[in-house]
C-alpha atoms as a PDB file:
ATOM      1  CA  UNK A   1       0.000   0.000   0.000  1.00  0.00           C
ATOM      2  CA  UNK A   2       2.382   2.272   0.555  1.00  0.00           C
ATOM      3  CA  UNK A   3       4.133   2.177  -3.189  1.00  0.00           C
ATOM      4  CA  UNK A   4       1.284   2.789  -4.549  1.00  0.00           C
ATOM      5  CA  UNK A   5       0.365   5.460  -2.310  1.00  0.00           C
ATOM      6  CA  UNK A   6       4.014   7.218  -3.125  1.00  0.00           C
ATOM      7  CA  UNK A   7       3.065   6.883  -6.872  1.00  0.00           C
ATOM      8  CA  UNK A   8      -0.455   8.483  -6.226  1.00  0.00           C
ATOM      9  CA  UNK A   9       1.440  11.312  -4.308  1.00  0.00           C
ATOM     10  CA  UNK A  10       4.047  11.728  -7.407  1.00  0.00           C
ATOM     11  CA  UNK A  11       1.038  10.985  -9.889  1.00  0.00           C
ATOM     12  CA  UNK A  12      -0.479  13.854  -8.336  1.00  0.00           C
ATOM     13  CA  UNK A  13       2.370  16.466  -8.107  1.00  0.00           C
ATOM     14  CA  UNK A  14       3.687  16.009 -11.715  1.00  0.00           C
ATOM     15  CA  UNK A  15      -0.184  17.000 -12.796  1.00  0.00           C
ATOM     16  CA  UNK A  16      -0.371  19.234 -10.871  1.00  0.00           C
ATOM     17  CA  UNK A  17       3.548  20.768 -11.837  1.00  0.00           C
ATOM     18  CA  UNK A  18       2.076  20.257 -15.640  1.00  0.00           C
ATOM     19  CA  UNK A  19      -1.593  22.266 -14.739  1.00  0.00           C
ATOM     20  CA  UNK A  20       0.146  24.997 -13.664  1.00  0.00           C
ATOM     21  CA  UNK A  21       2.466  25.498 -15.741  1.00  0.00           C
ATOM     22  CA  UNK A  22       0.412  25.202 -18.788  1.00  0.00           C
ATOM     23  CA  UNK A  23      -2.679  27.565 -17.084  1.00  0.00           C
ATOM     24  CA  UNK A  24      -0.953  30.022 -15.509  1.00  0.00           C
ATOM     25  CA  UNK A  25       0.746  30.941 -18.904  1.00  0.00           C
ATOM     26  CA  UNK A  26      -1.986  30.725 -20.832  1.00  0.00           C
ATOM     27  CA  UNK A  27      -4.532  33.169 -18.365  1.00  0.00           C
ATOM     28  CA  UNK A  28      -1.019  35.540 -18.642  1.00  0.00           C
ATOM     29  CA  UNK A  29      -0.870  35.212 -22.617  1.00  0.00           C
ATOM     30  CA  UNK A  30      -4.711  36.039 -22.791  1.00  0.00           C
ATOM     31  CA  UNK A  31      -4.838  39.291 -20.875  1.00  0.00           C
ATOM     32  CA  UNK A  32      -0.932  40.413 -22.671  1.00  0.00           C
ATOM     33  CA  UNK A  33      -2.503  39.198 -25.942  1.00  0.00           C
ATOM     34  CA  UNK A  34      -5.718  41.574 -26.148  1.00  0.00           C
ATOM     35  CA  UNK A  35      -3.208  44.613 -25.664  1.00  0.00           C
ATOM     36  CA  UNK A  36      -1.165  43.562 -28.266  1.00  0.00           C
ATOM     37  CA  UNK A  37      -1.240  43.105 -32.220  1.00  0.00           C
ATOM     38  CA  UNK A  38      -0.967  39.740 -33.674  1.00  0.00           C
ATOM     39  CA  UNK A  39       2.496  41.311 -34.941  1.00  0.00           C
ATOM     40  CA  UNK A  40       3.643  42.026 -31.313  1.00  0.00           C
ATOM     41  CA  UNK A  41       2.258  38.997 -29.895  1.00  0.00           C
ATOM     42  CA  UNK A  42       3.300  36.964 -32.349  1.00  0.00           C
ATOM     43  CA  UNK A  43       7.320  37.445 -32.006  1.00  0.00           C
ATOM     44  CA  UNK A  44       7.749  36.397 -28.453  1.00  0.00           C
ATOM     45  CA  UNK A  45       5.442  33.568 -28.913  1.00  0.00           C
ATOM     46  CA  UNK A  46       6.836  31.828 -31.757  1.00  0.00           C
ATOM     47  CA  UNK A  47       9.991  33.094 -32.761  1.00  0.00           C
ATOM     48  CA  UNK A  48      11.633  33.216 -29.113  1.00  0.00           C
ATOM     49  CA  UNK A  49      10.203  29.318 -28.650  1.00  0.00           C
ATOM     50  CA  UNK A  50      11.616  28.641 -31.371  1.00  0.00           C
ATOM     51  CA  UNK A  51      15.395  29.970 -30.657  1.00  0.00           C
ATOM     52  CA  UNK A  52      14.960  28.111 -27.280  1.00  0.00           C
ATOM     53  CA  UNK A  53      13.773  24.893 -28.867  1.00  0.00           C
ATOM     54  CA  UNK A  54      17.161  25.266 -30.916  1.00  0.00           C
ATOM     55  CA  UNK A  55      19.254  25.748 -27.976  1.00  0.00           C
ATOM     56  CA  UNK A  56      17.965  23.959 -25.713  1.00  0.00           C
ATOM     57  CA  UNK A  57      17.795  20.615 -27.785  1.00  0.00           C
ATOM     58  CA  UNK A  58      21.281  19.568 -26.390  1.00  0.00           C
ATOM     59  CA  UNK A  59      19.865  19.032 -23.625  1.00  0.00           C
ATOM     60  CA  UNK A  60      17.419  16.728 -24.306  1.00  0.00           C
ATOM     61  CA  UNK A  61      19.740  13.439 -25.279  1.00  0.00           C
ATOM     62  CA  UNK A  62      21.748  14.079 -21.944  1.00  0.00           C
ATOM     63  CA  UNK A  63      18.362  14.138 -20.491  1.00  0.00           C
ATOM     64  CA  UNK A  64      16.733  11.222 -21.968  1.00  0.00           C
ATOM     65  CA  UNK A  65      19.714   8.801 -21.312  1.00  0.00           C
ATOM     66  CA  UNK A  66      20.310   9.643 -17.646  1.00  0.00           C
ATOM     67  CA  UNK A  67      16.607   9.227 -16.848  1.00  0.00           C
ATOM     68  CA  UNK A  68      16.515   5.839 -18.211  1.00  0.00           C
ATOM     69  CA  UNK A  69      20.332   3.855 -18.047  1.00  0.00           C
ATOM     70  CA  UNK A  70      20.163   1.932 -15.029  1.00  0.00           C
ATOM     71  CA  UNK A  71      23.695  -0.199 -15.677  1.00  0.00           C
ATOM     72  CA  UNK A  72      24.397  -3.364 -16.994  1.00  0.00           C
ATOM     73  CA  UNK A  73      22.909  -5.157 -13.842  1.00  0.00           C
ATOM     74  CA  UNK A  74      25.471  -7.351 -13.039  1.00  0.00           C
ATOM     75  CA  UNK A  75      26.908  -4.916 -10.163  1.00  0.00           C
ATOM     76  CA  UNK A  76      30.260  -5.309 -11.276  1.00  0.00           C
ATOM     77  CA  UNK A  77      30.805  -2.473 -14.113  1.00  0.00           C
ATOM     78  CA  UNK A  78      27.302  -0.109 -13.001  1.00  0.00           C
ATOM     79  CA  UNK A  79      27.468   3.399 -13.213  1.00  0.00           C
ATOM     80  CA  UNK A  80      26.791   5.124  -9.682  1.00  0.00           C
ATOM     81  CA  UNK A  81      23.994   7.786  -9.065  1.00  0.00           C
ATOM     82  CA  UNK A  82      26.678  10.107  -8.408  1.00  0.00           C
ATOM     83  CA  UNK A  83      28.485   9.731 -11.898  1.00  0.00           C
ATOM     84  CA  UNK A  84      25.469   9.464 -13.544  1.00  0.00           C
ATOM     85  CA  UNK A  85      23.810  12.620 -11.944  1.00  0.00           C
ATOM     86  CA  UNK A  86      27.584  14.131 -12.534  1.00  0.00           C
ATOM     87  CA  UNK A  87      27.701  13.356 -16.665  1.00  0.00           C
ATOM     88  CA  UNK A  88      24.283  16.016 -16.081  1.00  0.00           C
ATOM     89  CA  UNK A  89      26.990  18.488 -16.160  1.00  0.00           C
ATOM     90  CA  UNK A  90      28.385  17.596 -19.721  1.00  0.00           C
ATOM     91  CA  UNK A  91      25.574  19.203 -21.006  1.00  0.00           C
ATOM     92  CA  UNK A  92      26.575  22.860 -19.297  1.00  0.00           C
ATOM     93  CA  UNK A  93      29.590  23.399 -22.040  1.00  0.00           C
ATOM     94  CA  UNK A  94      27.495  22.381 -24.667  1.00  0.00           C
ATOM     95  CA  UNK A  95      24.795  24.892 -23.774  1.00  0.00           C
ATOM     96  CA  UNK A  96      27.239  27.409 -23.436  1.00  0.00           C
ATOM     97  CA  UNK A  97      27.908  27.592 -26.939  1.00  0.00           C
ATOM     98  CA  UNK A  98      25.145  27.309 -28.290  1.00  0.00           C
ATOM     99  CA  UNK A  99      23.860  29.677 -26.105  1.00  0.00           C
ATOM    100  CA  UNK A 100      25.838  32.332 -27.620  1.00  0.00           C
ATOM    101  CA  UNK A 101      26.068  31.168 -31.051  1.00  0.00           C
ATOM    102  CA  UNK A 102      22.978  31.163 -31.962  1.00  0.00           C
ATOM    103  CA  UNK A 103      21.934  34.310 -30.500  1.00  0.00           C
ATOM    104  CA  UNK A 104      25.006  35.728 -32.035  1.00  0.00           C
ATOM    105  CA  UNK A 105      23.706  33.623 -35.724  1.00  0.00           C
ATOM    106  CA  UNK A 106      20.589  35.357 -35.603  1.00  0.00           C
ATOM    107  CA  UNK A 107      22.288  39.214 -34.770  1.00  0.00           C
ATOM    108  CA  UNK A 108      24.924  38.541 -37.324  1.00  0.00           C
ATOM    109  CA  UNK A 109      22.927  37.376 -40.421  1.00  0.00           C
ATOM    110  CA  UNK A 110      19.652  39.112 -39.352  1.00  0.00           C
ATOM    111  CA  UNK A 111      21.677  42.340 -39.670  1.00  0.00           C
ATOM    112  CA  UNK A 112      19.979  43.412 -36.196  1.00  0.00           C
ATOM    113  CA  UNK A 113      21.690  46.628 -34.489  1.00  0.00           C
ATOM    114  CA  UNK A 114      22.166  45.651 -30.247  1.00  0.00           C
ATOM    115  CA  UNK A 115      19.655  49.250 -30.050  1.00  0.00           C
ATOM    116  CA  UNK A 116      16.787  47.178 -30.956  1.00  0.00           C
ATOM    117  CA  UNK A 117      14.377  45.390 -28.628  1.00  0.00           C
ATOM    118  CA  UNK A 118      14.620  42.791 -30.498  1.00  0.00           C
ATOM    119  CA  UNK A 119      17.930  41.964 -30.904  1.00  0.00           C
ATOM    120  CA  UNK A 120      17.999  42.517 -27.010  1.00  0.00           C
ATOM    121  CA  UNK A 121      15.258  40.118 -26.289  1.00  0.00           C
ATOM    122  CA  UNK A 122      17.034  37.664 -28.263  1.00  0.00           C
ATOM    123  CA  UNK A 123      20.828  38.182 -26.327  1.00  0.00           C
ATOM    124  CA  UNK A 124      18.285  37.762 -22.877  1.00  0.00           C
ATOM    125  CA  UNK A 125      16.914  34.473 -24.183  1.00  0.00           C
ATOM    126  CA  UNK A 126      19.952  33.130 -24.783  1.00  0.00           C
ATOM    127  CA  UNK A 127      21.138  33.477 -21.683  1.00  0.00           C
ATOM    128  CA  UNK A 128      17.719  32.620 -20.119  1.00  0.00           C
ATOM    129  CA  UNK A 129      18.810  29.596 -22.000  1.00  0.00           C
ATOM    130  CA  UNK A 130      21.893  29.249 -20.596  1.00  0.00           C
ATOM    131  CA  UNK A 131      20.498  29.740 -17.301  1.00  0.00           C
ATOM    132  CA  UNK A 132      18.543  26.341 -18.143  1.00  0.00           C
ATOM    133  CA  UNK A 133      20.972  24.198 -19.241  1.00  0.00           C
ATOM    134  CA  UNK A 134      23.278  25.391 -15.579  1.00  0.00           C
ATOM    135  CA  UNK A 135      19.830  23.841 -13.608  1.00  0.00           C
ATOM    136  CA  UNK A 136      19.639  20.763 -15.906  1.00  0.00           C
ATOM    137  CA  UNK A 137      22.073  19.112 -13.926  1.00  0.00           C
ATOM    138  CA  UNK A 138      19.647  19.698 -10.697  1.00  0.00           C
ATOM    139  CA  UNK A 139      16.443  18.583 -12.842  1.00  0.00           C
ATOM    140  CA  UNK A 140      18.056  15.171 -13.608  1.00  0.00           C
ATOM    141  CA  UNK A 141      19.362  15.047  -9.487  1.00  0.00           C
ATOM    142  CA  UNK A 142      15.850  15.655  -8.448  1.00  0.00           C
ATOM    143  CA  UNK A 143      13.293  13.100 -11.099  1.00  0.00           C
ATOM    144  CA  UNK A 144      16.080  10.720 -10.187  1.00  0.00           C
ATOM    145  CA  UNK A 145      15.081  10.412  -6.889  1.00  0.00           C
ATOM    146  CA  UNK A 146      11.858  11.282  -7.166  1.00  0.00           C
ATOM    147  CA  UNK A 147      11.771  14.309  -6.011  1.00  0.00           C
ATOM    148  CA  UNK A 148       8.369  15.639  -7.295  1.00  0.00           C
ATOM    149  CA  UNK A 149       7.450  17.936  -4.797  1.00  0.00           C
ATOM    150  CA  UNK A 150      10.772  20.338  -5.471  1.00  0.00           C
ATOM    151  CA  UNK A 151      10.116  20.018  -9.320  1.00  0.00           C
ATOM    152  CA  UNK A 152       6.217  21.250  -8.812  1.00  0.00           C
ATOM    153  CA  UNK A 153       7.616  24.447  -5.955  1.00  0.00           C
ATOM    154  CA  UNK A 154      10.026  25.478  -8.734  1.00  0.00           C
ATOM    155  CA  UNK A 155       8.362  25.185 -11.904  1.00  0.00           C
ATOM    156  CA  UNK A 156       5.290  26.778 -10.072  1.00  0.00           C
ATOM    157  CA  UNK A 157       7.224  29.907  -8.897  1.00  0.00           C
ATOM    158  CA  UNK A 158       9.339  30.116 -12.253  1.00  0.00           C
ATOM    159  CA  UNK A 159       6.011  30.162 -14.204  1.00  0.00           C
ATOM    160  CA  UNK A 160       4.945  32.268 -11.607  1.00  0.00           C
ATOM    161  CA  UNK A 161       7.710  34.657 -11.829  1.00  0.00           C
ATOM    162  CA  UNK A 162       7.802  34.555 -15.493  1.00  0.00           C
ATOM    163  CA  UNK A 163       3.866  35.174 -16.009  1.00  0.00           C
ATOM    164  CA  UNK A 164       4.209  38.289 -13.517  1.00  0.00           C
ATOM    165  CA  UNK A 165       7.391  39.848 -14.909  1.00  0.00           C
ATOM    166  CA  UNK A 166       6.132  39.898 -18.443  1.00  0.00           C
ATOM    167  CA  UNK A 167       2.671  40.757 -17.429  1.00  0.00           C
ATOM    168  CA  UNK A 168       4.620  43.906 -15.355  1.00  0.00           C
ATOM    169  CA  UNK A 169       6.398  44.868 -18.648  1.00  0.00           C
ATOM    170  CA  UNK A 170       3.495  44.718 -21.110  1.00  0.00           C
ATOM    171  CA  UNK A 171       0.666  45.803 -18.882  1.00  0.00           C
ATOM    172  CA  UNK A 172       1.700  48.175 -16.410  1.00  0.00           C
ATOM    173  CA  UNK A 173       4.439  49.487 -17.614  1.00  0.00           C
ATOM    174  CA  UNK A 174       2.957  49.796 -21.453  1.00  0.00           C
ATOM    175  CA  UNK A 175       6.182  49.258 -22.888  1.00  0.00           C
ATOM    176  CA  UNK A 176       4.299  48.363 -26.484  1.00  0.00           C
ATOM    177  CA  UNK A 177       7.137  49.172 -28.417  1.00  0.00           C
ATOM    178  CA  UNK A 178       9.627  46.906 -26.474  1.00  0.00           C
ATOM    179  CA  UNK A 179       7.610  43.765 -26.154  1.00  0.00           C
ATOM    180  CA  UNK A 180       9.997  41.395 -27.122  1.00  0.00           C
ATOM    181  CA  UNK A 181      11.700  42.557 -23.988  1.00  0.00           C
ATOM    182  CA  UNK A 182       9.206  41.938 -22.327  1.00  0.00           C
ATOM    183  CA  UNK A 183       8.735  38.696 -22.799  1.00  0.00           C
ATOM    184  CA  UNK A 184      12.671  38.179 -22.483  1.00  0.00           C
ATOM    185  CA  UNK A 185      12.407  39.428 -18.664  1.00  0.00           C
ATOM    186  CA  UNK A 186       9.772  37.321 -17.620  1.00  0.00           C
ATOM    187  CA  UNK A 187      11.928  34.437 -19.249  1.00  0.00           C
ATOM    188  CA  UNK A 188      14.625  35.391 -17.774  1.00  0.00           C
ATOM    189  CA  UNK A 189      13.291  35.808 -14.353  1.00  0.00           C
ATOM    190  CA  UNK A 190      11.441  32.575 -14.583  1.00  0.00           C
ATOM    191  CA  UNK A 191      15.077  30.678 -14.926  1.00  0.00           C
ATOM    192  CA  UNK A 192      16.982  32.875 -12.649  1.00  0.00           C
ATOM    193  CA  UNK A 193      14.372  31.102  -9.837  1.00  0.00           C
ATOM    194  CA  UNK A 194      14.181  27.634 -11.277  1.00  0.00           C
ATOM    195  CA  UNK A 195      18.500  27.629 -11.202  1.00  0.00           C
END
């Protein structure tokens, strides 16, 4: 009774880590997106996911094969939790560059001037980016050992932080003709708390 109690308990804080961070967004996005044009709106949303989705792909083999190699089994040659949690890191060095290059890519054949929002927001997501792949490492660590509780506190408050910050920029503030930066705050902000 009690394994399948502690899966019920993780069941229930990985939906709940996955409600939040999918409705909190989206209530965000739908009061930003009525005070913007489909233009404005449209920049952050797709064009910023997608430079992340390019950077942050690295990530995802390092990811993938830590979560699931257990060792050969036979106890003589297994990898420890330590090293495995440890080879987490390889994917820091990685990150770094393409962190910067493709930021860097985009400024350099987009022919992009560092004045412009734009190519602002796109310098911040790349190091929001950055700022990822550096908590990667403690992502792996923590669904490892099953630590759903601390995954659903910090993905809460990063969406949290993230949903505020950009709501800040766009709403309060009216800073229409810099929303790319806003969006790149509230990403920003969102991975300065989840590292």
């Amino acid at each position: 009774a009690k394994g399948s109690g502690g899966f019920s308990v993780g069941y229930l804080y990985l939906f709940l880590t996955q409600a939040v961070s999918r409705l909190l967004p989206f209530v965000v996005n739908t009061l930003v997106a009525r005070r913007l044009t489909p233009e404005e709106f449209g920049v952050p949303t797709v064009h910023f996911q997608l430079l992340s989705t390019v950077i942050l792909t690295c990530r995802e083999g390092f990811r993938r094969a830590l979560m699931r190699d257990t060792g050969s089994g036979d106890g003589k040659d297994d990898t420890t939790d330590e090293s495995q949690e440890a080879a987490g890191w390889l994917v820091v060095p990685i990150g770094a560059v393409l962190s910067a290059g493709v930021p860097y890519t985009i400024y350099l054949f987009g022919g992009l001037k560092m004045t412009d929002p734009y190519s602002q927001a796109v310098a911040y997501y790349g190091i929001s980016a950055f700022l990822e792949l550096l908590s990667e490492p403690f992502y792996i660590r923590a669904q490892r050992r099953s630590h759903f509780r601390l995954r659903l506190a910090a993905e809460t408050f990063a969406t949290l932080s993230r949903s505020l910050v950009t709501y800040y920029f766009i709403v309060v503030q009216e800073t229409s003709s810099k929303v790319p930066l806003a969006f790149a705050f509230g990403q920003v902000s969102a991975m300065l708390v989840m590292y």
